[in-house]
N, C-alpha and C. Protein backbone atom coordinates (compact mmCIF):
# COMPACT_ATOMS: atom_id res chain seq x y z
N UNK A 1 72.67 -58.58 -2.85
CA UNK A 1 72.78 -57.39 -3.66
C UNK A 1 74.06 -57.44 -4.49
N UNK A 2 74.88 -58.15 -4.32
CA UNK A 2 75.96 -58.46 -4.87
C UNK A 2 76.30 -58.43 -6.76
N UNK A 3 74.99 -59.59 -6.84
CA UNK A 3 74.81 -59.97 -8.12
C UNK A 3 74.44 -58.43 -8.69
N UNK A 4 73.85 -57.87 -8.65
CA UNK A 4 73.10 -56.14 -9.36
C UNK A 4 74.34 -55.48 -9.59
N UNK A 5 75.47 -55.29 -8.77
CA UNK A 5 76.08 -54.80 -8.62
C UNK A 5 76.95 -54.50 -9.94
N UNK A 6 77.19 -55.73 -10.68
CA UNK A 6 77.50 -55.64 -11.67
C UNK A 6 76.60 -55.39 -12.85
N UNK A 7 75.44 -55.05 -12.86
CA UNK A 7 74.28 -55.21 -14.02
C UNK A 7 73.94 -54.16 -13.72
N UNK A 8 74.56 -52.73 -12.87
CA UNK A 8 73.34 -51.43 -12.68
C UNK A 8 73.90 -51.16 -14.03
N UNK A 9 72.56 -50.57 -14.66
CA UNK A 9 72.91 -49.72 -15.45
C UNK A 9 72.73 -48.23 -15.17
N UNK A 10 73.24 -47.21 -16.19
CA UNK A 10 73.50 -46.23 -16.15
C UNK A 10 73.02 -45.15 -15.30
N UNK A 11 71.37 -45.34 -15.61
CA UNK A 11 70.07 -44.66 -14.80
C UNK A 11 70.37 -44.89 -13.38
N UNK A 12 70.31 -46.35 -13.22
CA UNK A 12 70.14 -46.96 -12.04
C UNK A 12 71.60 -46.54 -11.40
N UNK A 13 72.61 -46.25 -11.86
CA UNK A 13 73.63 -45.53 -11.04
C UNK A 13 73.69 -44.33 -10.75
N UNK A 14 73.14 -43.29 -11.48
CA UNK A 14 72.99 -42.17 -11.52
C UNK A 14 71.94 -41.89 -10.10
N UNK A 15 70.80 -42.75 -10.20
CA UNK A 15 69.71 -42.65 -9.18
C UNK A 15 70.29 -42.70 -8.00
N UNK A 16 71.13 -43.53 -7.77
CA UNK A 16 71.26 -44.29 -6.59
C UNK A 16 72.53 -43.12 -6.04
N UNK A 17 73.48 -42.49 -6.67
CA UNK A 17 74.25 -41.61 -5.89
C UNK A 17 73.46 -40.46 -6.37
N UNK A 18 72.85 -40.28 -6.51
CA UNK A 18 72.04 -38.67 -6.36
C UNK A 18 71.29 -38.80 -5.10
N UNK A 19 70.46 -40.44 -5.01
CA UNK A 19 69.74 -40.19 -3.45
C UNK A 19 70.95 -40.44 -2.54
N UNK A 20 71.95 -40.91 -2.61
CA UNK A 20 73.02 -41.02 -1.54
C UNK A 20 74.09 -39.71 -1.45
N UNK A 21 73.81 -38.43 -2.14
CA UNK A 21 74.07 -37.18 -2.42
C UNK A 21 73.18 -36.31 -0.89
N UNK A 22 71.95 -37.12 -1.33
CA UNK A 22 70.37 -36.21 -0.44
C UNK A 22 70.45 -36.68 0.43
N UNK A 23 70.36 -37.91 0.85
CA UNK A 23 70.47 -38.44 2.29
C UNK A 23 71.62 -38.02 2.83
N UNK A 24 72.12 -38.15 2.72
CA UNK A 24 74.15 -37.89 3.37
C UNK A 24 73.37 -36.29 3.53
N UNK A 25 72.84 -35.13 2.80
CA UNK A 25 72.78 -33.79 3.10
C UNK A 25 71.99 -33.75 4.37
N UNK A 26 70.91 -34.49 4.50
CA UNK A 26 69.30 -34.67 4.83
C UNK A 26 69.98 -34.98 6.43
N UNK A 27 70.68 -36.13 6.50
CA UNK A 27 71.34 -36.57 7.49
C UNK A 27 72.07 -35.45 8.53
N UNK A 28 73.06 -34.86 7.82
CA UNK A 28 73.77 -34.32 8.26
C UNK A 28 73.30 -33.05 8.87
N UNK A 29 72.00 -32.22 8.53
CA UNK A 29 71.08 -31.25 8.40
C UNK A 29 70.34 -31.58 9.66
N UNK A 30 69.39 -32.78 9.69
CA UNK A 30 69.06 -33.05 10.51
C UNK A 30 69.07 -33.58 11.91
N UNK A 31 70.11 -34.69 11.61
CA UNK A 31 70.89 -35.26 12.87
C UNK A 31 71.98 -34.99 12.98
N UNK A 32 72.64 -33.70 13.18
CA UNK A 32 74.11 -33.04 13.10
C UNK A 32 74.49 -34.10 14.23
N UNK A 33 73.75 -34.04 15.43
CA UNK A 33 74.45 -35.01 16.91
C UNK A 33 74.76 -35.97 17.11
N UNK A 34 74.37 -37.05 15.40
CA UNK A 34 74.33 -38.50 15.80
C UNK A 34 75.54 -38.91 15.18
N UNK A 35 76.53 -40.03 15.82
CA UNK A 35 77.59 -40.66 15.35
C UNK A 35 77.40 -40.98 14.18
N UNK A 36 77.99 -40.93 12.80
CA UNK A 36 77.68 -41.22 11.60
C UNK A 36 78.81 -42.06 11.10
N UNK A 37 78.33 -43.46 10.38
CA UNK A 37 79.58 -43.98 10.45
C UNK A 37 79.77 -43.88 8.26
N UNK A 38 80.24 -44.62 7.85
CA UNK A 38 80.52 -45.07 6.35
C UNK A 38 79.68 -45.72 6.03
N UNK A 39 78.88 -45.35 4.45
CA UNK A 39 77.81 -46.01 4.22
C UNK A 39 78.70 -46.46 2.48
N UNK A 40 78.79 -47.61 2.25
CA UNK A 40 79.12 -47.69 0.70
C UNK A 40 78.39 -47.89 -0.18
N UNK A 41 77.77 -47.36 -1.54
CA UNK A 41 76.86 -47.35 -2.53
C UNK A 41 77.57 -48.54 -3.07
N UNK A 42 76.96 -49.44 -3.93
CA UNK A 42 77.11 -50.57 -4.76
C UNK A 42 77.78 -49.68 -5.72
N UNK A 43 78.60 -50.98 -6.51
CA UNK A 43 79.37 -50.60 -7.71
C UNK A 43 80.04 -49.63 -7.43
N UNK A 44 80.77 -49.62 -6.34
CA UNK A 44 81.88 -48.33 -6.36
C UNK A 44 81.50 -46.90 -6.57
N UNK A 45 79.95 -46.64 -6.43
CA UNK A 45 79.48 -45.50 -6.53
C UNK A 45 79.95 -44.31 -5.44
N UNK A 46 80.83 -44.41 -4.44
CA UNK A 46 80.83 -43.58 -3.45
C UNK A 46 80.84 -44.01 -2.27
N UNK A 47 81.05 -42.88 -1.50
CA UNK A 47 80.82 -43.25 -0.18
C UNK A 47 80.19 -42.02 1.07
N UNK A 48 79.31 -42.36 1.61
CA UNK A 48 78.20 -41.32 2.69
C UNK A 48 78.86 -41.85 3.73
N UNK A 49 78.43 -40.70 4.87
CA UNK A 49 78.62 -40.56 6.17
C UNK A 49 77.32 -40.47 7.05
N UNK A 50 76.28 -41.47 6.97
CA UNK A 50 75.31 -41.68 7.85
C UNK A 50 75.37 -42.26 9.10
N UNK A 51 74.25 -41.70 9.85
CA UNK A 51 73.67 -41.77 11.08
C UNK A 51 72.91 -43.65 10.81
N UNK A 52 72.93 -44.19 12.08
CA UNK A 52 72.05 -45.62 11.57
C UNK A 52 70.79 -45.87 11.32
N UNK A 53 70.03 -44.46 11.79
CA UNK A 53 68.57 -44.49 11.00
C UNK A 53 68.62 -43.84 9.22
N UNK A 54 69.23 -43.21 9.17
CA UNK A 54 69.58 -42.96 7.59
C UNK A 54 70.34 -44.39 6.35
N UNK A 55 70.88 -45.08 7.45
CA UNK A 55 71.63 -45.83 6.68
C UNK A 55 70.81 -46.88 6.31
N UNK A 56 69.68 -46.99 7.44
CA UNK A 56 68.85 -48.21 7.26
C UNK A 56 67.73 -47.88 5.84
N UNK A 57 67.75 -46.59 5.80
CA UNK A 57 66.74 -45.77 4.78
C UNK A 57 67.58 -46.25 3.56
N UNK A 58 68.99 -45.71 3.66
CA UNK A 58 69.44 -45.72 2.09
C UNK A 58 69.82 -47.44 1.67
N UNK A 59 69.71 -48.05 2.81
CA UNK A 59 69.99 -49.42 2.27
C UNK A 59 68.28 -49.89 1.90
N UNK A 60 67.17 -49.38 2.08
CA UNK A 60 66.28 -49.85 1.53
C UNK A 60 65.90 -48.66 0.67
N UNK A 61 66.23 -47.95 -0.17
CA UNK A 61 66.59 -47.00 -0.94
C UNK A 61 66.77 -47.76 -2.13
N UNK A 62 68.02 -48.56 -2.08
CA UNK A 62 69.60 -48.74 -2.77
C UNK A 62 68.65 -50.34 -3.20
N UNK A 63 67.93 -50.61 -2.63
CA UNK A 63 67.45 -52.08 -2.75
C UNK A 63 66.25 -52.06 -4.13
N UNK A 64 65.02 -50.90 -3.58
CA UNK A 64 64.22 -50.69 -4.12
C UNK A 64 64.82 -49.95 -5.40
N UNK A 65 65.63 -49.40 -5.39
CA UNK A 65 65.70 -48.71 -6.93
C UNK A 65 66.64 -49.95 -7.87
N UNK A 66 67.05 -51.20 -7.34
CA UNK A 66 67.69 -51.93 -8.20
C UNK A 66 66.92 -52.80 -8.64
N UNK A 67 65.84 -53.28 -7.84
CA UNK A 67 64.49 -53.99 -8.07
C UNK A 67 63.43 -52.90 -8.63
N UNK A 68 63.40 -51.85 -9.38
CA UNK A 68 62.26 -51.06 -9.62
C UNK A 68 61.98 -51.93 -10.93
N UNK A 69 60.52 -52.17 -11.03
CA UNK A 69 59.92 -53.01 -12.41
C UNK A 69 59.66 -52.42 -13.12
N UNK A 70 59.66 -50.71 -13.69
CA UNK A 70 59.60 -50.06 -14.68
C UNK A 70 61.20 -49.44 -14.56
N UNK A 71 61.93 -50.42 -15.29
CA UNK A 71 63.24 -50.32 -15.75
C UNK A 71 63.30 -49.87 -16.80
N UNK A 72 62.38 -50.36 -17.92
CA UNK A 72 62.84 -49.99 -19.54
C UNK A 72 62.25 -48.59 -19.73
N UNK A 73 61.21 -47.98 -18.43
CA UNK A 73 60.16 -47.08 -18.88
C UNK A 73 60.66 -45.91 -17.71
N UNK A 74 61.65 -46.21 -17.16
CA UNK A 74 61.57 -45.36 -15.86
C UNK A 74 61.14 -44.05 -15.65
N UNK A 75 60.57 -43.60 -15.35
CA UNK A 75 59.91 -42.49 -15.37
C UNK A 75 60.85 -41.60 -13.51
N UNK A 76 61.00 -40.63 -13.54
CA UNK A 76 61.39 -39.41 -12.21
C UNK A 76 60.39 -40.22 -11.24
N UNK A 77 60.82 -40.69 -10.03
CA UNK A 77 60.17 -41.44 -8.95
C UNK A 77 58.63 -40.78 -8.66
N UNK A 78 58.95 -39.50 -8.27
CA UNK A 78 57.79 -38.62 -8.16
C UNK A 78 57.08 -38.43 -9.25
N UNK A 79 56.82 -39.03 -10.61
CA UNK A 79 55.82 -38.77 -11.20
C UNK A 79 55.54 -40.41 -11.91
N UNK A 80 56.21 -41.64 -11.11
CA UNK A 80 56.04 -42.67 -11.45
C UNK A 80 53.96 -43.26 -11.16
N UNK A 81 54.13 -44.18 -11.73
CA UNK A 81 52.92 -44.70 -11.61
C UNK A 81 52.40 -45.66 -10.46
N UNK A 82 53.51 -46.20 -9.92
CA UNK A 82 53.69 -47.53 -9.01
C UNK A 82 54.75 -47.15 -8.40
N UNK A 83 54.57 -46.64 -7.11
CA UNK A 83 55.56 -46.30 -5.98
C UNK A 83 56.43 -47.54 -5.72
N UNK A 84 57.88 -47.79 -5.48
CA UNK A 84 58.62 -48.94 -5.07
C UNK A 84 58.69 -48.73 -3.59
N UNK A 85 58.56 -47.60 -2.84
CA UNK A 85 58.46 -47.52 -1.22
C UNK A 85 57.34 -48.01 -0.55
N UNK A 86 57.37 -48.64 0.28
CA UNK A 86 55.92 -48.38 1.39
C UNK A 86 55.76 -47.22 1.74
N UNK A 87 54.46 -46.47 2.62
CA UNK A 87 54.05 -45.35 2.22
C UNK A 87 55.08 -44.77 3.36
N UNK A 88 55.39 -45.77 4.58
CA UNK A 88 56.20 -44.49 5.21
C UNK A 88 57.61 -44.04 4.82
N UNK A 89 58.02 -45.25 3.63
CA UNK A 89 59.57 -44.64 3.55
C UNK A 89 58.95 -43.56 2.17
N UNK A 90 58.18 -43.50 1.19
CA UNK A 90 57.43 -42.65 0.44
C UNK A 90 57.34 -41.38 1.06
N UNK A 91 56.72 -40.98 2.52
CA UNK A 91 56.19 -40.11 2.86
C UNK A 91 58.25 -39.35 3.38
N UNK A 92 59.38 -40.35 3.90
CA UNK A 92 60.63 -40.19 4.37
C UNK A 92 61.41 -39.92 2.86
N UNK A 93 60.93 -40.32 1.93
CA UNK A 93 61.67 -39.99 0.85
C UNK A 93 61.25 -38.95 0.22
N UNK A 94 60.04 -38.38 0.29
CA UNK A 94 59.68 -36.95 0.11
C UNK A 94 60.12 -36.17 1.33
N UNK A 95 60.59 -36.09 2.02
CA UNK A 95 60.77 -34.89 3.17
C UNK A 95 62.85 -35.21 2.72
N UNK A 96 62.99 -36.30 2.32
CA UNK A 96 64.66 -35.83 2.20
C UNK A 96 64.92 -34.74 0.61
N UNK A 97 64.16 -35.77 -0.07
CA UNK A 97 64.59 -34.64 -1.15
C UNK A 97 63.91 -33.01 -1.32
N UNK A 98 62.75 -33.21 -0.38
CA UNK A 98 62.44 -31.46 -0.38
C UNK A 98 63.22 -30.50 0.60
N UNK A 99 63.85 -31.57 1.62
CA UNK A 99 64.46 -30.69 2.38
C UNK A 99 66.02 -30.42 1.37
N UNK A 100 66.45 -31.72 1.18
CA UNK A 100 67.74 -31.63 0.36
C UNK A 100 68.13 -30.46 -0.70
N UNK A 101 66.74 -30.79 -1.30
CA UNK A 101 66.77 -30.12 -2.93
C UNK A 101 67.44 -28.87 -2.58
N UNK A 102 66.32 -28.01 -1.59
CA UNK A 102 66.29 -27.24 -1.35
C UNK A 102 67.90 -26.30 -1.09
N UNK A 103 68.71 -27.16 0.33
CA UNK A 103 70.07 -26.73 0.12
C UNK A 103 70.68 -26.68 -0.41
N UNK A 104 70.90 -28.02 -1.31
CA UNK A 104 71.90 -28.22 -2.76
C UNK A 104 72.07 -27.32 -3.60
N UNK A 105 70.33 -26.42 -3.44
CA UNK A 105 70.09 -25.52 -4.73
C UNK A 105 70.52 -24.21 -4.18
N UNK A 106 70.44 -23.78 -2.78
CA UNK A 106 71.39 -22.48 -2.15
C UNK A 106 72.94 -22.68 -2.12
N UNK A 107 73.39 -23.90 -2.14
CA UNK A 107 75.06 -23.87 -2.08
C UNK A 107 75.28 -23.94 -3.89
N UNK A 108 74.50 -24.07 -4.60
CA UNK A 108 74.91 -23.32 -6.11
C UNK A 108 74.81 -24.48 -6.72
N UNK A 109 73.89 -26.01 -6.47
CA UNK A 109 74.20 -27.07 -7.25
C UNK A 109 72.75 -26.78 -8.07
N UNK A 110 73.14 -26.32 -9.13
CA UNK A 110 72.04 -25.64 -10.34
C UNK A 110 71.97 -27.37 -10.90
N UNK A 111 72.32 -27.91 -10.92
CA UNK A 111 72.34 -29.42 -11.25
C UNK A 111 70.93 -29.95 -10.91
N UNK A 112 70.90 -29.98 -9.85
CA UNK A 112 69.76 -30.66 -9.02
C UNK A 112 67.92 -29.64 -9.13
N UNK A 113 68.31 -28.60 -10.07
CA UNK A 113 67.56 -28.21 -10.11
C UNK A 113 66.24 -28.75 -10.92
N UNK A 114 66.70 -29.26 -12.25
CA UNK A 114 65.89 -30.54 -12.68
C UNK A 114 65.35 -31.18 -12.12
N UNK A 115 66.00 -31.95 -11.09
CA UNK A 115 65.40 -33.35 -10.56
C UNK A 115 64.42 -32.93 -9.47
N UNK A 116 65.07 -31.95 -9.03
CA UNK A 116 63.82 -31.10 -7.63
C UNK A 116 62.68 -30.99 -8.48
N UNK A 117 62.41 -30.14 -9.87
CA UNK A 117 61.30 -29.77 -10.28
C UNK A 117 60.43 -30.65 -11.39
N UNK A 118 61.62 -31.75 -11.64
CA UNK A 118 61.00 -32.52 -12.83
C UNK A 118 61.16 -34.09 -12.11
């Protein structure tokens, strides 16, 4: 993953700490009990505090959105044509961002309100 690291572009950075925004919430929401250690986003994007079943999610997250093959066309994941998840991280990546959206949008992040609905 090294090599990408230097070639994300813009989208593809934006994507990748918005889902490492939701997971880190999703995480923390859900598995308040579990030891959470440092998770680092490529390209200096940040840094999460996941549990090791979350981390294993956002590292195949972080993989699939740098390999997505509608790059020039990208379309909002949820209204793409060709899912990049298998269906169970699909079915795990819809329950983070509906649970996520959801808080982000009660603690006042009017931001995320787009991406929840569009």
């Amino acid at each position: 993953m090294m090599a990408f690291m230097e070639t994300l572009t813009k989208l593809q950075k934006n994507d990748i700490k918005l889902i490492g925004k939701f997971v880190e919430v999703y995480c923390k929401g859900k598995h308040g009990a579990v030891v959470r250690t440092p998770f680092s986003l490529p390209a200096e994007l940040g840094e999460h505090s996941l549990c090791p079943e979350c981390t294993v999610f956002m590292q195949y997250a972080v993989a699939r959105r740098i390999k997505c093959p509608l790059e020039a066309e990208k379309p909002s994941c949820k209204h793409c044509r060709t899912h990049c998840y298998n269906k169970a991280n699909l079915a795990k990546v819809k329950e983070i961002m509906a649970y996520s959206g959801m808080k982000l949008m009660l603690r006042g992040r009017l931001d995320y309100i787009w991406h929840y609905f569009f």
